[in-house]
Protein backbone atom coordinates (compact mmCIF):
# COMPACT_ATOMS: atom_id res chain seq x y z
CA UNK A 1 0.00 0.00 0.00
CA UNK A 2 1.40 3.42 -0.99
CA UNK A 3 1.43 5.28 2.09
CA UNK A 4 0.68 9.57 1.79
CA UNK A 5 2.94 12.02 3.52
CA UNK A 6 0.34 12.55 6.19
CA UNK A 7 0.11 9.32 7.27
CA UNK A 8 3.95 8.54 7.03
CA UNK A 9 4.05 11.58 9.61
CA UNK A 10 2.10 9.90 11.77
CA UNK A 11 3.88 6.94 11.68
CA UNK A 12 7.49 8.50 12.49
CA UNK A 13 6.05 10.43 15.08
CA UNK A 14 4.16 7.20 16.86
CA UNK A 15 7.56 5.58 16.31
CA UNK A 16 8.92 8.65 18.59
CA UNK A 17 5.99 8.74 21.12
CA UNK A 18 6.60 5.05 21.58
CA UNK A 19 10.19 5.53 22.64
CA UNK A 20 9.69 8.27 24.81
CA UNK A 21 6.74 5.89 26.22
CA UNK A 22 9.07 3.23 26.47
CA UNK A 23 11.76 5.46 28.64
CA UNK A 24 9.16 7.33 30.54
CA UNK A 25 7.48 3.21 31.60
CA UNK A 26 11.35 2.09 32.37
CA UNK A 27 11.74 5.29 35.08
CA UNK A 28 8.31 4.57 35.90
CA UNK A 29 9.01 1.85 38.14
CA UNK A 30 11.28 3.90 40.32
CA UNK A 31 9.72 7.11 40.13
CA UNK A 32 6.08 7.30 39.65
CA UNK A 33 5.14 10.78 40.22
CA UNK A 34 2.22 12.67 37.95
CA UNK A 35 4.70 14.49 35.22
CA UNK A 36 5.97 10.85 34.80
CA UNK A 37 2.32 9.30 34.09
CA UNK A 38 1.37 12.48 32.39
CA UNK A 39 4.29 11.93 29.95
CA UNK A 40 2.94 7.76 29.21
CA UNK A 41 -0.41 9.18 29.35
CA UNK A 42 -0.07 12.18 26.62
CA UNK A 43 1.88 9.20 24.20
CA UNK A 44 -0.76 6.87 24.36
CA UNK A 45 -3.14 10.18 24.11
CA UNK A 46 -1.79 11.64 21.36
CA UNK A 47 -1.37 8.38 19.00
CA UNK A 48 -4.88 7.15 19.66
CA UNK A 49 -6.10 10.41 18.50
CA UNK A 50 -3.73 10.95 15.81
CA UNK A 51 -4.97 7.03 14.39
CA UNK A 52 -8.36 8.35 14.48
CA UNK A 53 -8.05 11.15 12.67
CA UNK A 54 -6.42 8.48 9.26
CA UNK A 55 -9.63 5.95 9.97
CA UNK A 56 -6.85 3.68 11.77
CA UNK A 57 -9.90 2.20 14.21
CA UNK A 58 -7.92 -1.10 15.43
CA UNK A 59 -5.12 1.07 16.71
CA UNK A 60 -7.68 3.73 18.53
CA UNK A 61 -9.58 1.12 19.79
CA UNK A 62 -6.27 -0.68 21.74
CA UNK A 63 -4.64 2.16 22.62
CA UNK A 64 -7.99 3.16 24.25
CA UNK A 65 -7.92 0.62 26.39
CA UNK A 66 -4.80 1.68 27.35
CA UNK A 67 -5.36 4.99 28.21
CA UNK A 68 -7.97 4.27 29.78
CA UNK A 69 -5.74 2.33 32.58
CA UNK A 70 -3.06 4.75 32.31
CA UNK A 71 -5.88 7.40 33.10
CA UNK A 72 -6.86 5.66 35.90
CA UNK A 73 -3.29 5.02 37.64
CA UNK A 74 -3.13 9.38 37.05
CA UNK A 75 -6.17 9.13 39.44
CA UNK A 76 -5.16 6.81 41.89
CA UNK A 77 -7.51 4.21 41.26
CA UNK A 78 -4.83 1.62 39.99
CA UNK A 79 -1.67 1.48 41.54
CA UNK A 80 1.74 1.34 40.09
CA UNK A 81 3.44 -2.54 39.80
CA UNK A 82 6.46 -4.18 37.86
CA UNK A 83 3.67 -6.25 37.05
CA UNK A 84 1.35 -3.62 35.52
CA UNK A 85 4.37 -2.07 33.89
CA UNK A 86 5.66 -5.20 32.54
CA UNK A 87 2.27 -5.20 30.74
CA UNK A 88 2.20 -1.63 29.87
CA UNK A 89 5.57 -2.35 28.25
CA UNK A 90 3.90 -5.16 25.87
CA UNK A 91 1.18 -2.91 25.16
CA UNK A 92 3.60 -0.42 23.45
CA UNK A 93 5.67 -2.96 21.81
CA UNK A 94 1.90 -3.86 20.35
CA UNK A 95 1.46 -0.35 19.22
CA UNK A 96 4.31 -0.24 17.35
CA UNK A 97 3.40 -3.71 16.01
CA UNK A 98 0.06 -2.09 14.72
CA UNK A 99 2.05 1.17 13.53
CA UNK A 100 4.66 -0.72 11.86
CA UNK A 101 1.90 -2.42 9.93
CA UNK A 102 0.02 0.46 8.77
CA UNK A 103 2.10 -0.04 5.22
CA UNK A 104 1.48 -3.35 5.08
CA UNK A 105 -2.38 -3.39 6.18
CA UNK A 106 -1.29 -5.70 8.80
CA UNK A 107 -4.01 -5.05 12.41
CA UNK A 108 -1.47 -7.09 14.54
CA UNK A 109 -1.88 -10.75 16.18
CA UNK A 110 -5.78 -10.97 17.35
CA UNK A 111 -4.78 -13.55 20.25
CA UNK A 112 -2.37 -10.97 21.47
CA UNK A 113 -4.48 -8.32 21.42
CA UNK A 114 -6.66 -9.60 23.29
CA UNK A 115 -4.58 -11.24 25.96
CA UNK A 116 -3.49 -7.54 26.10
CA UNK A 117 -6.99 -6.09 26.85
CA UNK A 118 -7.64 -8.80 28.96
CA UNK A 119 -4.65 -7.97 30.97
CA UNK A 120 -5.36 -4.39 31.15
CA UNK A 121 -9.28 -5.22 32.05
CA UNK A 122 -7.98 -7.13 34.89
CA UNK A 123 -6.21 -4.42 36.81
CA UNK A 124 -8.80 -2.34 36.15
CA UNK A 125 -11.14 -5.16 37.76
CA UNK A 126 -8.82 -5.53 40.63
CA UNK A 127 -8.54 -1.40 41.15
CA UNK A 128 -12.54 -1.42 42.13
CA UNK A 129 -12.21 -5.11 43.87
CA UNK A 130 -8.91 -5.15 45.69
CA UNK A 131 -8.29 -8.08 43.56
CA UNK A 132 -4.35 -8.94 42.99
CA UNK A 133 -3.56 -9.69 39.70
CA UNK A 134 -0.88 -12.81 39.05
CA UNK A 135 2.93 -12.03 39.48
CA UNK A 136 3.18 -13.28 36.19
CA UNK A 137 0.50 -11.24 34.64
CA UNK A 138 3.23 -9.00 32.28
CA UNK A 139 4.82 -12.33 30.90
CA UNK A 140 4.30 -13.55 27.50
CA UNK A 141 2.19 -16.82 27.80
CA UNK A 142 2.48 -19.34 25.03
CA UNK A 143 -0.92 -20.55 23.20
CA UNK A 144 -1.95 -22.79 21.23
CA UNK A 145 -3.98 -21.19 17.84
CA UNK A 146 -5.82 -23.19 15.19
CA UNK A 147 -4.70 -21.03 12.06
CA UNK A 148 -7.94 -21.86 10.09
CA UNK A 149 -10.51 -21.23 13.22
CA UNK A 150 -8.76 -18.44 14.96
CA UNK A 151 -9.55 -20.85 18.50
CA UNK A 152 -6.90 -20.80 21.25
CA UNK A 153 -6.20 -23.13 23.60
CA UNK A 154 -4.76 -21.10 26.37
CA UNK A 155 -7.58 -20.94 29.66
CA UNK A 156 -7.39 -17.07 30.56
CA UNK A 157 -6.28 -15.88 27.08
CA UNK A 158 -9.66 -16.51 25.04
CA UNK A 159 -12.09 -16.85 27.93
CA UNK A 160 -11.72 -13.90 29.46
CA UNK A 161 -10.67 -12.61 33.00
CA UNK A 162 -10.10 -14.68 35.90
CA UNK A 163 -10.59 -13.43 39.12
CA UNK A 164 -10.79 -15.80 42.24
CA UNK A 165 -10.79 -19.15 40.02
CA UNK A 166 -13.69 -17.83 37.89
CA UNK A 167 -13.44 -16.87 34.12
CA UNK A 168 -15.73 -13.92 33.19
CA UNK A 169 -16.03 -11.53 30.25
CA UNK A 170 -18.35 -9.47 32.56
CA UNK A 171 -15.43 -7.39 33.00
CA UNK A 172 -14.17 -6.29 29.40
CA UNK A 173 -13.85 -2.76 28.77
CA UNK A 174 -17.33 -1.41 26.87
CA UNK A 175 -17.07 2.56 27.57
CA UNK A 176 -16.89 4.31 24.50
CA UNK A 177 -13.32 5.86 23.11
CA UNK A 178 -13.18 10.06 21.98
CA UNK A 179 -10.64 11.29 20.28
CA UNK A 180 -10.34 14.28 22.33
C-alpha cells in the first residue's frame, strides 16, 4: 500500500511517542510521580487520536484501552506494579506492532491483542475489587492457535478474566473511546 505524507508523519512520530513511552514506563518503576504518568499518558493520548483522525480504528480502539488504565493510575484508582508495567511495556511494543503495519495493512496478532486487553481489564477489575492480579501477569504466555478457526487453547487468554478461580467476560472494557 502506498502510504501519503500525512500518514507517514504519523507513523514517524508514533515511532517517537513510543520511545519516549518506552523510557518514561522504564523510570516509571522507580519514580512514579504525575509528570511521569502524564508523559505515558499524553503518548498513548496523542497516538490514539492521531490514528483516528487516518480511519486507523484497530489502533484507537487498543490504545484506548490503554489509556484508559493509564488514566486511571493518574487518578489513583490503579496502583503502580512491575507487574502492571511489565504489561504496559507489551502494550507499546503492540502499538508499534500495529504502527509498523500500517504499510502493510497488517491489524497485529488478534490472540495478542486480546490477551493484552484482557490484561489491562484485569487491573482495572482488581482497582474497584482489591483483587491482585498474578505475578506473572506482564509475561508472554504461550498458546496454542488453530490457524484456520482463529480458536486458542490457552484458559485465561480466550475466555476472558479470571478473578478468584472464575473466568468472566463481565469485565471487558465497553465505555466508548473520543478522540479528544
Amino acid at each position: 500500500m502506498e502510504i501519503d505524507e500525512n500518514l507517514q508523519i504519523f507513523i514517524a512520530e508514533g515511532e517517537e511517542l513510543l520511545q519516549d513511552m518506552e523510557d518514561t514506563l522504564l523510570v516509571l518503576e522507580n519514580n512514579s510521580d504525575d509528570e511521569t504518568l502524564n508523559t505515558i499518558f499524553r503518548a498513548a493520548h496523542t497516538i490514539k487520536g492521531s490514528a483516528g483522525l487516518f480511519g486507523l480504528d484497530y489502533i484507537v480502539e487498543f490504545t484506548h484501552v490503554v489509556e484508559n488504565v493509564l488514566d486511571d493510575m493518574r487518578n489513583c484508582l490503579i496502583p503502580t506494579s512491575s507487574e502492571l508495567i511489565t504489561v504496559l511495556m507489551r502494550c507499546k511494543d503492540f502499538i508499534a506492532i500495529l504502527i509498523a503495519g500500517i504499510a502493510d495493512d497488517e491489524e497485529g496478532d488478534k490472540v495478542e491483542r486480546e490477551e493484552l486487553i484482557q490484561l489491562l481489564t484485569a487491573f482495572k477489575a482488581g482497582s474497584d475489587q482489591n483483587l491482585n492480579v498474578p505475578a506473572d501477569a506482564g509475561q508472554k504466555t504461550e498458546t496454542d492457535a488453530d490457524e484456520s478457526t482463529g480458536n486458542v487453547s490457552n484458559d485465561s487468554a480466550s475466555n476472558g478474566i479470571v478473578s478468584n478461580g472464575i473466568v468472566s467476560n463481565e469485565n471487558a472494557e465497553t465505555d466508548n473511546y473520543h478522540i479528544s
